[in-house]
Protein backbone atom coordinates (compact mmCIF):
# COMPACT_ATOMS: atom_id res chain seq x y z
CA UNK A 1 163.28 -176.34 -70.02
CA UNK A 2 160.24 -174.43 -68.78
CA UNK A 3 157.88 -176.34 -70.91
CA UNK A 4 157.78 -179.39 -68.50
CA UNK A 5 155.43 -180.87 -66.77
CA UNK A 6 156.88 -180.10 -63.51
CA UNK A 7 156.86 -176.66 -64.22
CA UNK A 8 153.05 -176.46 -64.76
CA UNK A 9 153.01 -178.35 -60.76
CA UNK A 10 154.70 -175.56 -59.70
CA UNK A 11 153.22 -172.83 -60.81
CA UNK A 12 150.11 -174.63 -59.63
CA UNK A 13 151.68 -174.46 -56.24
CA UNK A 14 152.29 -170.91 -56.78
CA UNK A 15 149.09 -170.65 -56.82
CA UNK A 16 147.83 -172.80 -54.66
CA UNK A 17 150.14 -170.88 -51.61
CA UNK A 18 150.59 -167.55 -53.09
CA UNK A 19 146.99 -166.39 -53.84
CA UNK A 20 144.93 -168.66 -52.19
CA UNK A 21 145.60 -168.51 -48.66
CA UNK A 22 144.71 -164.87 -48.79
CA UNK A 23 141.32 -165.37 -50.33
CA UNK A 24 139.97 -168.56 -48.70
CA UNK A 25 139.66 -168.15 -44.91
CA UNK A 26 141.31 -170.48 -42.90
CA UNK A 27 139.00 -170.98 -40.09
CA UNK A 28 136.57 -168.96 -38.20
CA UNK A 29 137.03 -167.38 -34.61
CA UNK A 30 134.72 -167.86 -31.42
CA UNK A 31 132.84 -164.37 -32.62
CA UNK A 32 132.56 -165.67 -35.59
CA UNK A 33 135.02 -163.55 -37.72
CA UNK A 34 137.05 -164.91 -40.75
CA UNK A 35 140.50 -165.29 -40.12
CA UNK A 36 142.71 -165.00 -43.74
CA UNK A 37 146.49 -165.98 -43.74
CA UNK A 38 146.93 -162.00 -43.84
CA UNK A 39 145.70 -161.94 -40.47
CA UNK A 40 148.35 -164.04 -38.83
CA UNK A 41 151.57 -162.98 -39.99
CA UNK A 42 153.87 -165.63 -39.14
CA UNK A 43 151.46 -168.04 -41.22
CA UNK A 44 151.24 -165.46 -44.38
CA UNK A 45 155.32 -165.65 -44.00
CA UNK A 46 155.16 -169.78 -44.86
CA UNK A 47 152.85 -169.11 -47.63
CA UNK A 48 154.96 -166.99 -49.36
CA UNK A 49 158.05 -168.81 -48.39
CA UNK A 50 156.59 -171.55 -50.00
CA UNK A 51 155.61 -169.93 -52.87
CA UNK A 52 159.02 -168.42 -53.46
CA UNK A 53 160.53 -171.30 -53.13
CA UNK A 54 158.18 -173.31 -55.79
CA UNK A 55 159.28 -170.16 -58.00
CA UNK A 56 162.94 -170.29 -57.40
CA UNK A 57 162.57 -174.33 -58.25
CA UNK A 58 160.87 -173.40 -61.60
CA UNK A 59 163.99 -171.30 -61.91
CA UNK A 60 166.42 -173.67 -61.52
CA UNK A 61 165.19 -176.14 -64.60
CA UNK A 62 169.04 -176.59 -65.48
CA UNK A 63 169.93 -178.00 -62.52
CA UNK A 64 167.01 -180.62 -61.73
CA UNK A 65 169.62 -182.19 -58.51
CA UNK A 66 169.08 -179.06 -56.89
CA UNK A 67 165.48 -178.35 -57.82
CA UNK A 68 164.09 -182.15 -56.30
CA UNK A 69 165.95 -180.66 -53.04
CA UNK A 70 163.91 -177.49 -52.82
CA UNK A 71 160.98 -178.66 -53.53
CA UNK A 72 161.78 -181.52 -50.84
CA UNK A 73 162.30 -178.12 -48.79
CA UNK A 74 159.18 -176.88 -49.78
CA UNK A 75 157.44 -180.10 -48.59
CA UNK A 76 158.54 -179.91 -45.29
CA UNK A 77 157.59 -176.30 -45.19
CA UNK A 78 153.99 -177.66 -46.02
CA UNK A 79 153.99 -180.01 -43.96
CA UNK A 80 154.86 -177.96 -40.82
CA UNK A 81 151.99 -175.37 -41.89
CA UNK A 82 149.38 -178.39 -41.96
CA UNK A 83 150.94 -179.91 -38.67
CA UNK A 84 150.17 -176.23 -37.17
CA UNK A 85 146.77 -176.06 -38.94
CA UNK A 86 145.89 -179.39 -37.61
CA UNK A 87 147.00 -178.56 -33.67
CA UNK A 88 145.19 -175.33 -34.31
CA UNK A 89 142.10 -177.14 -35.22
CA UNK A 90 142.34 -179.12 -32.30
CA UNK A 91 142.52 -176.36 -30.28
CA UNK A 92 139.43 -174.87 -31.31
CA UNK A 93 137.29 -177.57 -30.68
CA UNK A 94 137.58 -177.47 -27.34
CA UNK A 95 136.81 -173.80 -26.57
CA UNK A 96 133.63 -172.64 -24.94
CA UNK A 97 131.98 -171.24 -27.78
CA UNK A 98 132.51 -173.70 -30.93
CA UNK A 99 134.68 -172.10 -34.01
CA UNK A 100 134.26 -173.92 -37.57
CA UNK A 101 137.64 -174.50 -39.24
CA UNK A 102 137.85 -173.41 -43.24
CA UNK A 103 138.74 -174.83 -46.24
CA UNK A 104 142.12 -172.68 -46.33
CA UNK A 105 143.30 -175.10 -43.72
CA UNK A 106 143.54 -178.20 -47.15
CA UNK A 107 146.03 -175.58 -49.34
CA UNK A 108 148.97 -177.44 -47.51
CA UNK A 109 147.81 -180.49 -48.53
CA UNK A 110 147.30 -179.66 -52.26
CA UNK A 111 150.27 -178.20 -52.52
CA UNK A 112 152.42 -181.06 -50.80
CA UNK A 113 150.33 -183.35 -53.68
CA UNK A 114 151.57 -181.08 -56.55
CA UNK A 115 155.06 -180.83 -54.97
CA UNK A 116 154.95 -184.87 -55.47
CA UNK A 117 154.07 -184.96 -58.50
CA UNK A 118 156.53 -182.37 -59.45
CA UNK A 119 159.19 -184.43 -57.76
CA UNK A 120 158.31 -187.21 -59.52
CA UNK A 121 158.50 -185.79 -63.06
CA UNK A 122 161.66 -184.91 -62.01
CA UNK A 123 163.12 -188.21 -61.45
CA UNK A 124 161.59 -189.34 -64.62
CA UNK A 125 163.79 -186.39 -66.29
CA UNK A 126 166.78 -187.45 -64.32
CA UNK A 127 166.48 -191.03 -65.67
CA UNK A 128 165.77 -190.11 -68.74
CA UNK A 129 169.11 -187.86 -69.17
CA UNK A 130 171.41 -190.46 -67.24
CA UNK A 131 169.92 -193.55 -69.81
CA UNK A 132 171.30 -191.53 -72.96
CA UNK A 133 174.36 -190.84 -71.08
CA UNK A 134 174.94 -194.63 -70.75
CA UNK A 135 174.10 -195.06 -74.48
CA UNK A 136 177.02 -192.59 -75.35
């Protein structure tokens, strides 16, 4: 059913990966420009892989088996995009000129929290429906 709890975690990381990443810069280059997740296609790709995915997951309510595995999905998607923000970060502390990093670079983080959570209420579901099963 839509009206779960998991739902409202993702749609929140929707959100989090759909919209956000192209409002909130992500760090700041040596001449001081704002880079957005529009900028950089291959990272604006994962965003809206990830997004899709949390939105195909929302889809799938029937079938919650299949749903915990996508989202699983999804958190490995986020967690490559924050091991790339974090080597870029490194990176850009060590250039001549000093870049600042922005707060863009925590949306993988957020969303691999509300992916959790989702997951979680999830399982609860699952236990839920296979303890009235047993009672049958």
């Amino acid at each position: 059913m839509l009206q779960r709890i998991q739902t409202v975690y993702l749609l929140m990381v929707i959100l989090l990966t759909g919209l956000l990443p192209f409002w909130l810069n992500l760090w700041f280059d040596a001449q001081g420009n704002e880079i957005f997740a529009r900028n950089e296609i291959l990272i604006s790709i994962a965003f809206y892989a990830s997004a899709v995915l949390a939105l195909i997951a929302i889809l799938l309510f029937k079938n919650r088996k299949n749903q915990f595995v996508l989202n699983r999905l999804n958190m490995i998607l986020n967690l490559f995009l924050l091991g790339f923000f974090v080597y870029r970060s490194l990176n850009l502390s060590g250039e001549t000129s000093v870049s600042e990093k922005g707060i863009g670079m925590l949306i993988p983080v957020f969303s691999i929290v509300f992916l959790v959570l989702a997951n979680r209420a999830i399982k609860k579901d699952e236990d839920l429906v296979k303890s009235v099963d047993r009672l049958r």
